[in-house]
N, C-alpha and C. Protein backbone atom coordinates (compact mmCIF):
# COMPACT_ATOMS: atom_id res chain seq x y z
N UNK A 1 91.33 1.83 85.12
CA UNK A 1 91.19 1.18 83.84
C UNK A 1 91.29 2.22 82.73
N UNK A 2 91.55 1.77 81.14
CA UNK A 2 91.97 2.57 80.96
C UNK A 2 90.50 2.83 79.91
N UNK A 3 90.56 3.60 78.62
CA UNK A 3 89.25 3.88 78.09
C UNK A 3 88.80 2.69 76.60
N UNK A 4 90.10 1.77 76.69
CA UNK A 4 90.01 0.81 75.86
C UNK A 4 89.28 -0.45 76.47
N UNK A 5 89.38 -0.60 77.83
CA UNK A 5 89.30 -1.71 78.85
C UNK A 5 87.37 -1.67 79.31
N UNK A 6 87.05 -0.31 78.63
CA UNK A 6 85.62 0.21 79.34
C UNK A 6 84.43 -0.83 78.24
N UNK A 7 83.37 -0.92 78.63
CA UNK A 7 82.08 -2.06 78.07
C UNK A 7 81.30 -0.91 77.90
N UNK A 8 80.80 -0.65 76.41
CA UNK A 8 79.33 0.33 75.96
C UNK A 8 78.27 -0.81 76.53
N UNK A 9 77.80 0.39 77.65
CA UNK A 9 76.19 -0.06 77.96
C UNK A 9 75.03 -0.87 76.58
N UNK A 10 74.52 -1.63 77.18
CA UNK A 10 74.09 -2.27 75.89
C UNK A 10 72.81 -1.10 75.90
N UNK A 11 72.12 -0.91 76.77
CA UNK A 11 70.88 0.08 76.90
C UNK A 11 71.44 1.38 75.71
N UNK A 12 72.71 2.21 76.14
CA UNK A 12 72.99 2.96 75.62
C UNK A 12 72.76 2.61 74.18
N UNK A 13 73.26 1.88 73.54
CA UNK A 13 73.40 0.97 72.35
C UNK A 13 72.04 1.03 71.65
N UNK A 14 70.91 0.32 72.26
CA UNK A 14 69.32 0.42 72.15
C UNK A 14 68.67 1.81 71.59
N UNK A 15 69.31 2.88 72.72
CA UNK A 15 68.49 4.00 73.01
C UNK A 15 69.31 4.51 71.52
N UNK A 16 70.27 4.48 71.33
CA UNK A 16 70.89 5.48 69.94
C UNK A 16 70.23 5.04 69.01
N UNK A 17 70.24 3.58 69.36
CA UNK A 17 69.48 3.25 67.61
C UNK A 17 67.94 3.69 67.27
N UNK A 18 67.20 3.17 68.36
CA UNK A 18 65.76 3.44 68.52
C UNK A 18 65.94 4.97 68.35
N UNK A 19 66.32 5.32 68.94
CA UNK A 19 66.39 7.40 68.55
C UNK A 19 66.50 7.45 67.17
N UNK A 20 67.16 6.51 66.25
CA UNK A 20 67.30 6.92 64.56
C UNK A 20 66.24 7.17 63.78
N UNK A 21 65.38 6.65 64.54
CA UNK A 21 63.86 6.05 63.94
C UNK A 21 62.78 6.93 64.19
N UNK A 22 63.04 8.01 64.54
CA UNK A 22 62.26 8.83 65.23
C UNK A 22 61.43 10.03 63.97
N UNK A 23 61.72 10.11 63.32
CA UNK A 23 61.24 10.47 62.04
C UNK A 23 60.07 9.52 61.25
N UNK A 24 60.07 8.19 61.58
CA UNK A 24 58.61 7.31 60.98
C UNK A 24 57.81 7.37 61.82
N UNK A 25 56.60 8.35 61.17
CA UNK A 25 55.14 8.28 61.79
C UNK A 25 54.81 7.05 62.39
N UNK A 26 54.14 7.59 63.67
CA UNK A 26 53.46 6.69 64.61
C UNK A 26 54.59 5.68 65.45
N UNK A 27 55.18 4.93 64.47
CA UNK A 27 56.26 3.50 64.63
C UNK A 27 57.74 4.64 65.48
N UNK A 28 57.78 5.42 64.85
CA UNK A 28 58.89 6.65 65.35
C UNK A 28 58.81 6.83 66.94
N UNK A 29 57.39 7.56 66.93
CA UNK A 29 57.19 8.24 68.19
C UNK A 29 57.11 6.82 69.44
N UNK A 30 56.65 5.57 69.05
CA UNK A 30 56.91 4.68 70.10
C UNK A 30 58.35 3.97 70.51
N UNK A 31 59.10 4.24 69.33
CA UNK A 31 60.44 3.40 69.09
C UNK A 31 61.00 4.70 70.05
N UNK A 32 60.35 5.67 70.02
CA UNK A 32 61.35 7.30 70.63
C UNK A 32 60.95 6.90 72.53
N UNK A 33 59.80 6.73 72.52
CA UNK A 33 59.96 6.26 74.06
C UNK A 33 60.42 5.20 74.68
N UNK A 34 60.96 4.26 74.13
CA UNK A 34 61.68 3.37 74.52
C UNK A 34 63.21 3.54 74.34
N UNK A 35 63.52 4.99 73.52
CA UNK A 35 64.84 5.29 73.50
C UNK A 35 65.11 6.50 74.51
N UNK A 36 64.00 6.79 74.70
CA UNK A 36 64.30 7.59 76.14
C UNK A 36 64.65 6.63 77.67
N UNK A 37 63.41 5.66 77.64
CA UNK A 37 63.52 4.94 78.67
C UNK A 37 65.25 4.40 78.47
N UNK A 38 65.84 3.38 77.76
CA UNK A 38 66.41 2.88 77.71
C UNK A 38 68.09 3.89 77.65
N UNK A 39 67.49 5.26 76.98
CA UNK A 39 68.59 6.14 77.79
C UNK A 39 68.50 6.59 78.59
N UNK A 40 67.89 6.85 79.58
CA UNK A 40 67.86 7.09 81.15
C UNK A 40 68.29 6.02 81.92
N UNK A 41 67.72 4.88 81.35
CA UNK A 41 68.36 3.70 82.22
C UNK A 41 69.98 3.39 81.94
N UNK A 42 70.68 3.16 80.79
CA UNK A 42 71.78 3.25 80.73
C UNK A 42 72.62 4.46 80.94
N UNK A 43 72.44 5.45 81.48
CA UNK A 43 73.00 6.68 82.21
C UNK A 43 73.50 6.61 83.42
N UNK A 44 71.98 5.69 84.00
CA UNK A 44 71.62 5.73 85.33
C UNK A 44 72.74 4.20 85.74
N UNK A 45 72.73 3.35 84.90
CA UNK A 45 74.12 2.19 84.77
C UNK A 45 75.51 3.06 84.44
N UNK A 46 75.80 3.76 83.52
CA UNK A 46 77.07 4.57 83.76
C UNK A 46 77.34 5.43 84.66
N UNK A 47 76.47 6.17 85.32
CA UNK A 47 76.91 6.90 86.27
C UNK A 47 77.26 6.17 87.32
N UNK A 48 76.85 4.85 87.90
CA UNK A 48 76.65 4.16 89.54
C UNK A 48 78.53 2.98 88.78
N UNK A 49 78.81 2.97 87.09
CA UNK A 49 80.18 2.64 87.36
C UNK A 49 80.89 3.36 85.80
N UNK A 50 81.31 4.34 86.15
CA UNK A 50 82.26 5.37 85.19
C UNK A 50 83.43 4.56 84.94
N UNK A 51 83.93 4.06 85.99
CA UNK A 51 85.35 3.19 85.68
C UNK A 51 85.04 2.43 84.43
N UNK A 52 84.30 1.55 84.62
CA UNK A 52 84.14 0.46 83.78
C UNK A 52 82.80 0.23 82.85
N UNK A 53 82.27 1.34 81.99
CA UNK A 53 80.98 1.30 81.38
C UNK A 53 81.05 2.87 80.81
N UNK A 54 80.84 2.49 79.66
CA UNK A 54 80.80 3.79 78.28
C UNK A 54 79.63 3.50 77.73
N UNK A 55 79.57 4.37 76.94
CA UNK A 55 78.04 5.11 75.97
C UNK A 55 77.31 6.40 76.09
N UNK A 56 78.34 7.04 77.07
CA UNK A 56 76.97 8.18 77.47
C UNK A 56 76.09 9.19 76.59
N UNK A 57 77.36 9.39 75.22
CA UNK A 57 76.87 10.09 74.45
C UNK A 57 75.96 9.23 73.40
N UNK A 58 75.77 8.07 73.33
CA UNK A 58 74.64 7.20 72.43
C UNK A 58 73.26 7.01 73.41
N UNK A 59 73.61 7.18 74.83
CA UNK A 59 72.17 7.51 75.64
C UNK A 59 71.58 8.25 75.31
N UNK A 60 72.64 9.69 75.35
CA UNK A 60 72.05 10.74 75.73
C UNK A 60 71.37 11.66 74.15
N UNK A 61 72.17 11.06 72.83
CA UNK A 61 71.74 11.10 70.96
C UNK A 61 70.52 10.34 71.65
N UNK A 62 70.19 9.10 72.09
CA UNK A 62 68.92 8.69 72.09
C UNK A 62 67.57 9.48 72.52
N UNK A 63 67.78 9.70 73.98
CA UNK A 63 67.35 10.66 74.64
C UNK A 63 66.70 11.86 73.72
N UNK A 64 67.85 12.38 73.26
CA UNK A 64 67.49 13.52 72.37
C UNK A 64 66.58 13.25 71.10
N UNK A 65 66.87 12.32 70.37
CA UNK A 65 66.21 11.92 69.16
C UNK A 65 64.67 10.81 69.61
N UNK A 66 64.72 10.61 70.85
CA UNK A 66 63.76 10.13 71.22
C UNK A 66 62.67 11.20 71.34
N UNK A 67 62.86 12.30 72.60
CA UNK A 67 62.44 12.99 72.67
C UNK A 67 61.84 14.43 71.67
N UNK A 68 62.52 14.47 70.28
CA UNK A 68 61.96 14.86 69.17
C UNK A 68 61.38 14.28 68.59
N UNK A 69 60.97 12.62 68.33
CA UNK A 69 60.07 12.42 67.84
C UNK A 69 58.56 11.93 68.48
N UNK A 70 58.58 11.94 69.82
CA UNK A 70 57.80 12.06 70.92
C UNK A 70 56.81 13.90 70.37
N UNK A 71 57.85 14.66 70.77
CA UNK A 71 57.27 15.97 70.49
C UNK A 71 57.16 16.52 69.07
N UNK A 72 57.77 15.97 68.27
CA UNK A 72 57.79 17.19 66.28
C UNK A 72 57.16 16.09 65.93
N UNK A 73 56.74 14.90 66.26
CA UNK A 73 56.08 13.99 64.79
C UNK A 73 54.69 14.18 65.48
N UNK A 74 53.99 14.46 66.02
CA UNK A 74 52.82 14.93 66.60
C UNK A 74 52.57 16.13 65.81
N UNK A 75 52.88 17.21 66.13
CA UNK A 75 53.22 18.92 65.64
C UNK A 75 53.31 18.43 64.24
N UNK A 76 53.85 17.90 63.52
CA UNK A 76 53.76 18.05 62.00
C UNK A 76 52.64 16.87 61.91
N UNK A 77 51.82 16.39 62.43
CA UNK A 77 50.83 15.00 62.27
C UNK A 77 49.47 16.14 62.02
N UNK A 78 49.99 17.57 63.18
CA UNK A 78 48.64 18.29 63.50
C UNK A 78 48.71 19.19 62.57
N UNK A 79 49.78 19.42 61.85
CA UNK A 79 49.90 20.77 61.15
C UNK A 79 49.49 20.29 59.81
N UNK A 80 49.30 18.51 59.50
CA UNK A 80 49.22 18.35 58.27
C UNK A 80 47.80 18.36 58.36
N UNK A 81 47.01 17.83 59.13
CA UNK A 81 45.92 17.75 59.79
C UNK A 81 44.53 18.46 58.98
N UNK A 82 45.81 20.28 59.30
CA UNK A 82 45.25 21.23 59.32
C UNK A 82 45.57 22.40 57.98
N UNK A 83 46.46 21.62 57.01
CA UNK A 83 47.26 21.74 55.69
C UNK A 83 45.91 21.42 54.80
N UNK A 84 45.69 19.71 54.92
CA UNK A 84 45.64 19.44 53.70
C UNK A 84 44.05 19.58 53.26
N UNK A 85 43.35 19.62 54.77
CA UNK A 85 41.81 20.04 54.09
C UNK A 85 41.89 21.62 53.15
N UNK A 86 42.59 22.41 53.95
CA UNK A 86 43.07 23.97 53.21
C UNK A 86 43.60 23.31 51.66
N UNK A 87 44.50 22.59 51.84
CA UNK A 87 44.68 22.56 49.96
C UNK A 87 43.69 22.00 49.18
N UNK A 88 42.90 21.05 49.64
CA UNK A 88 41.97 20.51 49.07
C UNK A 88 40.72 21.12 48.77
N UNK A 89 40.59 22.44 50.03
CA UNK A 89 39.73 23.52 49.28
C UNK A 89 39.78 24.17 48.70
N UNK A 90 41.02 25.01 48.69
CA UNK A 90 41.67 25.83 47.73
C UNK A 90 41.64 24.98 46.04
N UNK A 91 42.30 23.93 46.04
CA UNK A 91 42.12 23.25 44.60
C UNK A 91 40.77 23.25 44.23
N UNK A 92 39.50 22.46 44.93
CA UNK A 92 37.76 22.74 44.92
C UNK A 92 37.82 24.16 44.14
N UNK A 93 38.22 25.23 44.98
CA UNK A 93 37.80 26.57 44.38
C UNK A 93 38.59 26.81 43.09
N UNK A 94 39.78 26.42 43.04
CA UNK A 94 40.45 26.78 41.80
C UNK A 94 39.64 25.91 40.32
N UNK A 95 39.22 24.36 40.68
CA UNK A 95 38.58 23.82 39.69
C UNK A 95 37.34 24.84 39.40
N UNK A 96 36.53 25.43 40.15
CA UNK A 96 35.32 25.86 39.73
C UNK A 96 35.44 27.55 39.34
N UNK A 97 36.88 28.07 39.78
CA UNK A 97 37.10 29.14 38.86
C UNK A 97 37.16 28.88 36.78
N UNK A 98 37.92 27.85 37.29
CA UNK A 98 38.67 27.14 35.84
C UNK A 98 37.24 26.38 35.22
N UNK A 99 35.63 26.14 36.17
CA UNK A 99 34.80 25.61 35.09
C UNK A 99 34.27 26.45 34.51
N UNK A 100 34.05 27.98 35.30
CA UNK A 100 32.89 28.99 34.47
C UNK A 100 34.02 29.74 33.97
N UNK A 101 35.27 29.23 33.65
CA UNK A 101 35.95 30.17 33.20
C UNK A 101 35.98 29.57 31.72
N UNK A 102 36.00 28.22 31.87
CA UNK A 102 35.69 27.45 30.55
C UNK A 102 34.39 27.42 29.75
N UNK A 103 33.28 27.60 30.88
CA UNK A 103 32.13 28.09 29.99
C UNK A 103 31.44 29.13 29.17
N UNK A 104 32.25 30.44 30.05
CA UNK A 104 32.30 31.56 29.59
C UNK A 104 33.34 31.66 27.91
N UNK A 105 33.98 30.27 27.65
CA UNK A 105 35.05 30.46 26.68
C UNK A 105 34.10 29.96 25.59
N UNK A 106 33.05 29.29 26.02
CA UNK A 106 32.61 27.98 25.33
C UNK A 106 31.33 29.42 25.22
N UNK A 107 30.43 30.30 25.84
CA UNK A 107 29.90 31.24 25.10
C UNK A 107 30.56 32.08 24.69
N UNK A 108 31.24 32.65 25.02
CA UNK A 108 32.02 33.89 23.54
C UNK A 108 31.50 33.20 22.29
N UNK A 109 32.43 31.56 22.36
CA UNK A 109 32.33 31.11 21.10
C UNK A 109 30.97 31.21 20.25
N UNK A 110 30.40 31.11 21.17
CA UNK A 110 28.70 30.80 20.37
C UNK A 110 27.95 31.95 20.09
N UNK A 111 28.47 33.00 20.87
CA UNK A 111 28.20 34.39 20.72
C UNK A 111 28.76 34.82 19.56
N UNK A 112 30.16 34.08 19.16
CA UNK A 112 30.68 34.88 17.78
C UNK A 112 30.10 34.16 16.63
N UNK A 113 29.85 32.83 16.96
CA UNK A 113 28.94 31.99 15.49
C UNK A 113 27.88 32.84 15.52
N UNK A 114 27.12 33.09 16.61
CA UNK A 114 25.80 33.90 16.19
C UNK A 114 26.04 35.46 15.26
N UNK A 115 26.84 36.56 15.75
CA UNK A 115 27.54 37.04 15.46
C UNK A 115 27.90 37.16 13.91
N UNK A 116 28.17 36.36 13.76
CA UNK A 116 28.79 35.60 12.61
C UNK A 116 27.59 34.88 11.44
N UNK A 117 26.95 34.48 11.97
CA UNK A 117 26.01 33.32 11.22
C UNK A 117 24.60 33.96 11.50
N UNK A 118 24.45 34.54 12.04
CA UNK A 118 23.18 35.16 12.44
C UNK A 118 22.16 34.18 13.10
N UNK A 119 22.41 33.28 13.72
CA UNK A 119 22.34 32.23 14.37
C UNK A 119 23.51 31.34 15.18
N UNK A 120 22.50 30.78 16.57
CA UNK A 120 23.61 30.08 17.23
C UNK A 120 23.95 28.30 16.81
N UNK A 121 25.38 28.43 17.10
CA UNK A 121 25.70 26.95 16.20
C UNK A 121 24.98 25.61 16.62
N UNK A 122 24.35 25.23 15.62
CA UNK A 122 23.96 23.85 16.01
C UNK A 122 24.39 22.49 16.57
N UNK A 123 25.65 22.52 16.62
CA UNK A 123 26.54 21.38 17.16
C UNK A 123 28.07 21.74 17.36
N UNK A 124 28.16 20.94 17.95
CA UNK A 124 29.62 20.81 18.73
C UNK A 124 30.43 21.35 17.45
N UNK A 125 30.29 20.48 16.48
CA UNK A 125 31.16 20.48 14.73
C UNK A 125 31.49 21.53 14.64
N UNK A 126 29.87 22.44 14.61
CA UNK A 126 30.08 23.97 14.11
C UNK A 126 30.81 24.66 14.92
N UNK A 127 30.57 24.49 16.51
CA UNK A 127 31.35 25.46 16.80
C UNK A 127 32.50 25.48 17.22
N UNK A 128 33.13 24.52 16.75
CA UNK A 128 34.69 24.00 16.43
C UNK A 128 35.08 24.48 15.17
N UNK A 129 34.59 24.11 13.85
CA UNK A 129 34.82 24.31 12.70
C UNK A 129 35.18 25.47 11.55
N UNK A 130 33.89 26.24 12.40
CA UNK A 130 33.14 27.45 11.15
C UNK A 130 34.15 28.63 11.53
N UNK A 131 35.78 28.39 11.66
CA UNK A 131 36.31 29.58 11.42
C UNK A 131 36.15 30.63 12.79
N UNK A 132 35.85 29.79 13.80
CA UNK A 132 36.09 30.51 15.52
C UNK A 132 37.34 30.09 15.92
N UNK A 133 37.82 31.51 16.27
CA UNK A 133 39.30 31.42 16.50
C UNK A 133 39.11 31.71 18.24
N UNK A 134 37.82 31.22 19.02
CA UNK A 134 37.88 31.84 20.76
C UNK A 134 37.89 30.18 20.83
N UNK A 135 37.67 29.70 20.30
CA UNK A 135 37.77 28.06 21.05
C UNK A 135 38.53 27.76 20.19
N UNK A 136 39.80 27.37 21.08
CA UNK A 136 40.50 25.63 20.33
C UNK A 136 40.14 24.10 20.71
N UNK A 137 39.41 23.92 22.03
CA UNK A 137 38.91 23.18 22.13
C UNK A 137 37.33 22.87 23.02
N UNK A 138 36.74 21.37 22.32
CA UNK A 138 35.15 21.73 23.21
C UNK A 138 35.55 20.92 24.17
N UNK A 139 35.11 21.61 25.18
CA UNK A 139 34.96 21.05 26.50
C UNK A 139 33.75 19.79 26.17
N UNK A 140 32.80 20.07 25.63
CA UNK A 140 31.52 19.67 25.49
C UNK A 140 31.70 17.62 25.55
N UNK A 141 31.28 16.80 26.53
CA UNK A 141 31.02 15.59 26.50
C UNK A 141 31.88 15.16 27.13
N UNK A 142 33.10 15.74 27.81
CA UNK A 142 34.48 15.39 28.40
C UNK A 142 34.28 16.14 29.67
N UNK A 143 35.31 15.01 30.54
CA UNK A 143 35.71 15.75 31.82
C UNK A 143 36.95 15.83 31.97
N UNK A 144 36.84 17.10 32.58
CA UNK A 144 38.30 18.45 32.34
C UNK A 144 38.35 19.28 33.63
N UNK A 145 39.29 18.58 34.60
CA UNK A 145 39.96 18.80 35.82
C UNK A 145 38.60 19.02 36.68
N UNK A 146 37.94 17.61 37.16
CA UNK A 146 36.89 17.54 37.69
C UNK A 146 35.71 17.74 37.45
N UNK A 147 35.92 18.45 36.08
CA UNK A 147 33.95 18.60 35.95
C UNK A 147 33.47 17.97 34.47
N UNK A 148 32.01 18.02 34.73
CA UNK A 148 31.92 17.04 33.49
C UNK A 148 30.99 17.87 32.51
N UNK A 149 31.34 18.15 31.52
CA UNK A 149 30.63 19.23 30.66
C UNK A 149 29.86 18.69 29.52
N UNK A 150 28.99 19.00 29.56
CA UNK A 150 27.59 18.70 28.64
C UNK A 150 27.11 20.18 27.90
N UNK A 151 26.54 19.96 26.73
CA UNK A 151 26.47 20.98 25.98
C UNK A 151 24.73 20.63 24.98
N UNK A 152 24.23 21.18 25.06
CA UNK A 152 23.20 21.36 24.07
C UNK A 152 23.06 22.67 23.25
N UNK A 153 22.96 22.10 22.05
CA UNK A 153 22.64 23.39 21.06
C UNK A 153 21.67 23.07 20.04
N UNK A 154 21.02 24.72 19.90
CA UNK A 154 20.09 24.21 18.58
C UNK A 154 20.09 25.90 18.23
N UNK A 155 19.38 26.22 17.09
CA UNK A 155 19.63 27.49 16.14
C UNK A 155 19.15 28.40 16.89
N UNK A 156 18.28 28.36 18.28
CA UNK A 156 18.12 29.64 18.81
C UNK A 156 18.76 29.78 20.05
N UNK A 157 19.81 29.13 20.42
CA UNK A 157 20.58 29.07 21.78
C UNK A 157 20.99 27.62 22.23
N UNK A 158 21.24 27.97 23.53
CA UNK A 158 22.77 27.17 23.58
C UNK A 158 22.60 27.20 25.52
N UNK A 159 22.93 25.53 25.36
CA UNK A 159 23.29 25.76 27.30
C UNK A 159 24.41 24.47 27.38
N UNK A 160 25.69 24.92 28.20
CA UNK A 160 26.69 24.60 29.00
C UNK A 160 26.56 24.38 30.12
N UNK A 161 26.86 23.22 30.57
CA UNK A 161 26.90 22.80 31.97
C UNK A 161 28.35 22.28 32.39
N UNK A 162 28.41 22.46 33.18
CA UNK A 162 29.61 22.13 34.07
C UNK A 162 29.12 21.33 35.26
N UNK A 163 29.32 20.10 35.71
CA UNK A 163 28.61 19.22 36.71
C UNK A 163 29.75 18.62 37.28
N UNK A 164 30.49 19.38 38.98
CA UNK A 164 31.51 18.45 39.54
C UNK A 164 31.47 16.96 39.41
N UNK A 165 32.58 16.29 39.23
CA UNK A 165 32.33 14.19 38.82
C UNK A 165 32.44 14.06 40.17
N UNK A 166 32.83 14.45 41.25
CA UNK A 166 32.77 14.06 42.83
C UNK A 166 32.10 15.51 44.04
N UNK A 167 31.14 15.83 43.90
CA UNK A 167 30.34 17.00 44.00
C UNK A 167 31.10 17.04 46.04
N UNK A 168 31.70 18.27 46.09
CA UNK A 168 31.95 18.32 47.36
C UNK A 168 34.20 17.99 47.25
N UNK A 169 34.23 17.50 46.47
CA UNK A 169 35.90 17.26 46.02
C UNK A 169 36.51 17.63 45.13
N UNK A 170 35.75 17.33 43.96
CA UNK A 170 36.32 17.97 42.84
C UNK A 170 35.51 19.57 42.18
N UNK A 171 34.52 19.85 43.05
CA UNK A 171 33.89 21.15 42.63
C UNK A 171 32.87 21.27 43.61
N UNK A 172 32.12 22.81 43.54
CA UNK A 172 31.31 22.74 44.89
C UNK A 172 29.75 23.13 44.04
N UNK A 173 29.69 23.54 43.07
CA UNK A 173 28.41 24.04 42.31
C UNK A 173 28.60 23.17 40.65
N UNK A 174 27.32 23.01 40.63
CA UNK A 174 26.62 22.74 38.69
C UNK A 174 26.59 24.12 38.50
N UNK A 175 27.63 24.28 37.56
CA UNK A 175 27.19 26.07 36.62
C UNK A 175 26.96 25.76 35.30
N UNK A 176 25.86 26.51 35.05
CA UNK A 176 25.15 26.61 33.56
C UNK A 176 25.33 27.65 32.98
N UNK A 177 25.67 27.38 31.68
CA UNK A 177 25.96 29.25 31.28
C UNK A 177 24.93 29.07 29.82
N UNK A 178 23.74 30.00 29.71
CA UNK A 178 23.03 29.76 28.46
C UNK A 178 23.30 31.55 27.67
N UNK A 179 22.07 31.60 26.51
CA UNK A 179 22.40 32.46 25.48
C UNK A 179 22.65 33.51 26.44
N UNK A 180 23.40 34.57 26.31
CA UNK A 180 24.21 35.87 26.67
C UNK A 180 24.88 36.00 27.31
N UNK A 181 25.76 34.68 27.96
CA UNK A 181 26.47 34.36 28.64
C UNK A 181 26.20 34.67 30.43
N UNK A 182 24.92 34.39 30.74
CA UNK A 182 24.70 34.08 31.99
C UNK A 182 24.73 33.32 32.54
N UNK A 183 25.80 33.17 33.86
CA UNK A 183 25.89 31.46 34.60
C UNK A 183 25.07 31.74 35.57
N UNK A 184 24.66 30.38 35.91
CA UNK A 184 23.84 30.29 36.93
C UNK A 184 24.21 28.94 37.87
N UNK A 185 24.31 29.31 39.40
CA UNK A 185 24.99 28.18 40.16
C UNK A 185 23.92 27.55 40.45
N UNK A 186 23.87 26.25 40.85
CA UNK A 186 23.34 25.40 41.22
C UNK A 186 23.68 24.58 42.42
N UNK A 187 23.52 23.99 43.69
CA UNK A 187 23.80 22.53 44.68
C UNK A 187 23.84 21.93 43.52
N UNK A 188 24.95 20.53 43.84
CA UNK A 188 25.41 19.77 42.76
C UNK A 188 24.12 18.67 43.43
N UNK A 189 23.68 17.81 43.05
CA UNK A 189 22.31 16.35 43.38
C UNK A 189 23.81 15.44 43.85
N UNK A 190 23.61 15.10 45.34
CA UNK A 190 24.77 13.84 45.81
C UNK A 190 23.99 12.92 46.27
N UNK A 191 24.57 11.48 44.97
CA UNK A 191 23.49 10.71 45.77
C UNK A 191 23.73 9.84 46.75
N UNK A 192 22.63 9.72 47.12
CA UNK A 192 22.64 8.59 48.74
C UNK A 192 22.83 7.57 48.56
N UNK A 193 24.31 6.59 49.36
CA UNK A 193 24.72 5.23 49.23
C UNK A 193 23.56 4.14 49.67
């Protein structure tokens, strides 16, 4: 017979397609073992009649693409696994560089009104207002990339807080920074559901 006269295994047929799929989590890796099965079995039908039955190379794409998503969608399932708690701590630490880095901005400022005024500023106003060129903006009453900043002032000093809004996700310590620019860490209070 000749190679026009030959019938593609329908299995073969199955196993190529199901192999396409092998890249969607979870749904991939099961669609991949049934494109293995179903290319082994249509192999195992072309080999017992070569004359009359084609597909070998859509078995054997199955086979293959079966068998990678059997084995790599696992391996990247574990590697993300093991990714994304690492980024999510790394960001934690970067927010709480970026809070006492903001509080420390937020005393300069109050250090230069005092400085300046011979006293520390009484409100937010002042120490926005009175001609301080270390702050362009108050953190003070807003939350700013996870933390939530509170501010009290009165003419003999000054305290900044920084309080993670999801204690354990978005920051790992309450830092306080009062007159002379000393922070002090704190356990953030998580409360019980």
């Amino acid at each position: 017979m000749t190679e026009q006269q030959k019938t593609t295994v329908g299995f073969a047929v199955a196993s190529f397609i199901l192999g396409l799929f092998f890249l969607i989590p979870l749904l991939g890796t099961l669609l991949g073992i049934l494109a293995i099965i179903f290319g082994i079995i249509a192999l195992s039908q072309i080999s017992k009649n070569k004359e009359t039955l084609k597909g070998g190379w859509m078995a054997v794409t199955g086979i293959v693409l079966g068998a990678l998503s059997v084995l790599i969608v696992p391996i990247l399932g574990l590697l993300a696994a093991i990714a994304i708690p690492n980024m999510l701590r790394a960001r934690m630490m970067s927010n709480d560089a970026l809070a006492k880095s903001n509080l420390r901005t937020l005393s300069a400022a109050a250090e230069t009104y005092k400085a300046e005024y011979q006293l520390y500023p009484p409100s937010k106003g002042a120490l926005l207002t009175e001609g301080n060129s270390t702050l362009k903006e108050s953190y003070c009453g807003q939350t700013y990339s996870g933390f939530v900043y509170t501010c009290e002032f009165s003419n003999a000093g000054y305290r900044f807080k920084a309080t993670p809004e999801s204690p354990g996700v978005s920051g790992s310590k309450v830092f306080t920074i009062v007159n002379g620019g000393m922070i002090v860490e704190e356990e953030p209070v998580v409360p019980y559901d």
